[in-house]
C-alpha atoms as a PDB file:
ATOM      1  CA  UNK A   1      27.050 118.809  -4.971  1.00  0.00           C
ATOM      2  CA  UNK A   2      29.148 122.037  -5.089  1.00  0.00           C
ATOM      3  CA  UNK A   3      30.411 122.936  -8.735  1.00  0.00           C
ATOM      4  CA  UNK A   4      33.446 122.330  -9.923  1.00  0.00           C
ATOM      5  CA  UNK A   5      33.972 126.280 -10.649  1.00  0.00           C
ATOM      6  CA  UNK A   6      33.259 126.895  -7.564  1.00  0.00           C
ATOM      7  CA  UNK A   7      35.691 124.755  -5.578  1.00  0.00           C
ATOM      8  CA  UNK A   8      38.241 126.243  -8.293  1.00  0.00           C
ATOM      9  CA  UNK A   9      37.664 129.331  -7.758  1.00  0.00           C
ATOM     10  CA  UNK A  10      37.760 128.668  -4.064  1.00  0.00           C
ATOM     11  CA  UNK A  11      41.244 126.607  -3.875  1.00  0.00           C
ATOM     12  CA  UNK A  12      42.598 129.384  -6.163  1.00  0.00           C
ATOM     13  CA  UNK A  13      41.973 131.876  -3.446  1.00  0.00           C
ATOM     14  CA  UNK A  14      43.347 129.816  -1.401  1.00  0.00           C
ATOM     15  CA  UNK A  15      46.533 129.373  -3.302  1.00  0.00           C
ATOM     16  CA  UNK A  16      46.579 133.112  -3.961  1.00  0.00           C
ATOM     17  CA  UNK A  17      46.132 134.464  -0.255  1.00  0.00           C
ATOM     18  CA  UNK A  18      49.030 131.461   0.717  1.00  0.00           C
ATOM     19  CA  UNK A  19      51.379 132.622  -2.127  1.00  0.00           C
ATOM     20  CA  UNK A  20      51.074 136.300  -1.190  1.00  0.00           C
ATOM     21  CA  UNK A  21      51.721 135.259   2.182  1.00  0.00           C
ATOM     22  CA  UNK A  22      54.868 133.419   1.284  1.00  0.00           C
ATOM     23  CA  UNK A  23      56.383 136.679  -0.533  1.00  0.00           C
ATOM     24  CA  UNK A  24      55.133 139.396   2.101  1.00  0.00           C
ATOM     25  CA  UNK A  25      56.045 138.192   5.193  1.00  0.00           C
ATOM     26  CA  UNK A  26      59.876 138.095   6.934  1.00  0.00           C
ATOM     27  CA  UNK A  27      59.013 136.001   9.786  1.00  0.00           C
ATOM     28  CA  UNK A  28      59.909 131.672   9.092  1.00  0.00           C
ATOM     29  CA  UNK A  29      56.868 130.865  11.217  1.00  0.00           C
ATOM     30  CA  UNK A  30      54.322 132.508   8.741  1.00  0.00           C
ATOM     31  CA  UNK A  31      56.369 131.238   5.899  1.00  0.00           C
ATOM     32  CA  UNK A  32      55.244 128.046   7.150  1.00  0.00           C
ATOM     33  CA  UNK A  33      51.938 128.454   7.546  1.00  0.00           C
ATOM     34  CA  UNK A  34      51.728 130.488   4.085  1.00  0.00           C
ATOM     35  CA  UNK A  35      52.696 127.433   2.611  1.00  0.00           C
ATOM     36  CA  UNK A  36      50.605 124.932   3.970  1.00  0.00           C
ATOM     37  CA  UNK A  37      47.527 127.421   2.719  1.00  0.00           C
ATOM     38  CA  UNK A  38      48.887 127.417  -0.651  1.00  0.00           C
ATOM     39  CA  UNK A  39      49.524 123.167  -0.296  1.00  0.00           C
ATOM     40  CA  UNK A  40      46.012 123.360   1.383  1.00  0.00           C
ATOM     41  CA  UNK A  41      44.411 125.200  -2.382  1.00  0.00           C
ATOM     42  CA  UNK A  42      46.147 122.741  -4.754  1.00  0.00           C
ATOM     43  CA  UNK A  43      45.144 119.775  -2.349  1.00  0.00           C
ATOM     44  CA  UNK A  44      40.821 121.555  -2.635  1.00  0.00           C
ATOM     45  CA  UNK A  45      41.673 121.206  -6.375  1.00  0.00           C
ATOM     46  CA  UNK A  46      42.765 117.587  -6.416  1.00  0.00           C
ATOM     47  CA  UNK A  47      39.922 116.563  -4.525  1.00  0.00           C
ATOM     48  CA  UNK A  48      37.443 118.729  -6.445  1.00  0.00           C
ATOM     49  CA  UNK A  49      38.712 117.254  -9.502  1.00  0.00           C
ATOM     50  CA  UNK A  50      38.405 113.914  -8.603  1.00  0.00           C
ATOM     51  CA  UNK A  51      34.790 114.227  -7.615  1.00  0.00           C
ATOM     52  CA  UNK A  52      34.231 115.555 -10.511  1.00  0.00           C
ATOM     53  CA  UNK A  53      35.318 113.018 -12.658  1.00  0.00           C
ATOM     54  CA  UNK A  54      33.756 110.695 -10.147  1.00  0.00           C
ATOM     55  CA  UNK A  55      37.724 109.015  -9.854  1.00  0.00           C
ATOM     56  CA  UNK A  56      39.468 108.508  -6.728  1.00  0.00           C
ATOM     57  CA  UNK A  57      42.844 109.569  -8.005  1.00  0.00           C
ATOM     58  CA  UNK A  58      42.305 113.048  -6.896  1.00  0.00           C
ATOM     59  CA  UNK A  59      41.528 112.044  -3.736  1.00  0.00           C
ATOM     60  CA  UNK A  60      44.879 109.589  -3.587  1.00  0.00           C
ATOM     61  CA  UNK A  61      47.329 112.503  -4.787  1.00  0.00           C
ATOM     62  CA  UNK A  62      45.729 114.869  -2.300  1.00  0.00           C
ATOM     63  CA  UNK A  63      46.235 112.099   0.394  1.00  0.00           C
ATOM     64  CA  UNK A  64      49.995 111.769  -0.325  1.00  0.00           C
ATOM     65  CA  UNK A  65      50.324 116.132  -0.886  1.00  0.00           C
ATOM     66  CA  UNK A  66      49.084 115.831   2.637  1.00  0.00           C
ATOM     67  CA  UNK A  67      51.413 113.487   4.197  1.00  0.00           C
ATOM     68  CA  UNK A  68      54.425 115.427   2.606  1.00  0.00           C
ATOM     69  CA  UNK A  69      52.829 118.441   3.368  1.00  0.00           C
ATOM     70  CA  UNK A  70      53.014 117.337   7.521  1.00  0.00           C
ATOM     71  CA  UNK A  71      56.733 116.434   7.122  1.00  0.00           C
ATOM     72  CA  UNK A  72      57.474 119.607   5.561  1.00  0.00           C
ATOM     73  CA  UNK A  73      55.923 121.050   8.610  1.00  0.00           C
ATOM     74  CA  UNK A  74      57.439 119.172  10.928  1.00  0.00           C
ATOM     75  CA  UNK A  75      60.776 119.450   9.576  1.00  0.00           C
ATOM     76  CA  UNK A  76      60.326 123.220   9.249  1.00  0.00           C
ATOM     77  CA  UNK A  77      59.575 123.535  12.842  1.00  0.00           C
ATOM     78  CA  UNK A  78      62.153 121.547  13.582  1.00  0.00           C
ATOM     79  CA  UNK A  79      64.392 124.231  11.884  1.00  0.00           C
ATOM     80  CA  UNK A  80      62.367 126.960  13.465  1.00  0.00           C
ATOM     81  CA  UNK A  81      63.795 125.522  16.539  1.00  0.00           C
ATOM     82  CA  UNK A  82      67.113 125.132  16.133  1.00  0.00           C
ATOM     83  CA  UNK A  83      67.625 128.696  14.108  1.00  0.00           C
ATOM     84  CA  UNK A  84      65.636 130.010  17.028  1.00  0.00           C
ATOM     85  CA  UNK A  85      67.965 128.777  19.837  1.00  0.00           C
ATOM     86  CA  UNK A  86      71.228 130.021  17.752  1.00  0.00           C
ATOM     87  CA  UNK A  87      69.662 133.503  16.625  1.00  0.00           C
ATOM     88  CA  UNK A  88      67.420 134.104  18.947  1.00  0.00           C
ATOM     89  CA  UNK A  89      65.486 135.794  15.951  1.00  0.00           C
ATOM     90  CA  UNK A  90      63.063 134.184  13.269  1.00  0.00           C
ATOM     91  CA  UNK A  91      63.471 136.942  10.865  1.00  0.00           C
ATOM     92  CA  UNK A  92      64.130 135.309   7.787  1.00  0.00           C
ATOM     93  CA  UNK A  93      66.387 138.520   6.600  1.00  0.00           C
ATOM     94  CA  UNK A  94      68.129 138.768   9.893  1.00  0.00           C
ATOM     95  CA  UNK A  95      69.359 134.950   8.884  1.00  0.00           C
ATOM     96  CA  UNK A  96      70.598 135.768   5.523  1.00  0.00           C
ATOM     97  CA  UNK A  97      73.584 137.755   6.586  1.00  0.00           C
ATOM     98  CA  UNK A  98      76.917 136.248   5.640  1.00  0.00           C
ATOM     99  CA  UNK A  99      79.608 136.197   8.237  1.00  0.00           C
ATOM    100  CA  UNK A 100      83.189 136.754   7.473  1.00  0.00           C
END
């Protein structure tokens, strides 16, 4: 069985690299992806957690962070879409300008 520092340390990294990600980068479509990493960490933790303990509630949360995790995704993409058809951009700092 892996240690529970390690898988920690591991979806803290995860969470990290995701969350860096998320404030770097100006395009929606990596802003996606940089936070399913980071939902991807917290979800390693749960289910680290809950071996550890030897309790299945880790593993339930991480099951439902999952399934609200997809319809982020989807709904993002969804947006992705649409902004992408207007636009024709999916710079996120392109979208911010008012008009007016």
């Amino acid at each position: 069985m892996i240690p529970l520092m390690h898988s920690l340390i591991f979806a803290t990294t995860l969470f990290v690299i995701g969350l860096f990600g998320a404030l770097t980068r100006r395009n929606f479509l990596f802003l996606l992806l940089s936070l399913m990493v980071m939902i991807n960490g917290a979800v390693i933790a749960l289910v680290a957690a809950g071996a550890y303990w030897q309790q299945a509630d880790g593993q339930i949360i991480s099951t439902l962070a999952l399934s609200t995790a997809l319809a982020e995704s989807c709904i993002g993409l969804a947006l992705l879409v649409k902004i992408f058809h207007r636009r024709k951009t999916v710079n996120i700092d392109a979208l911010s300008e008012m008009k007016g």
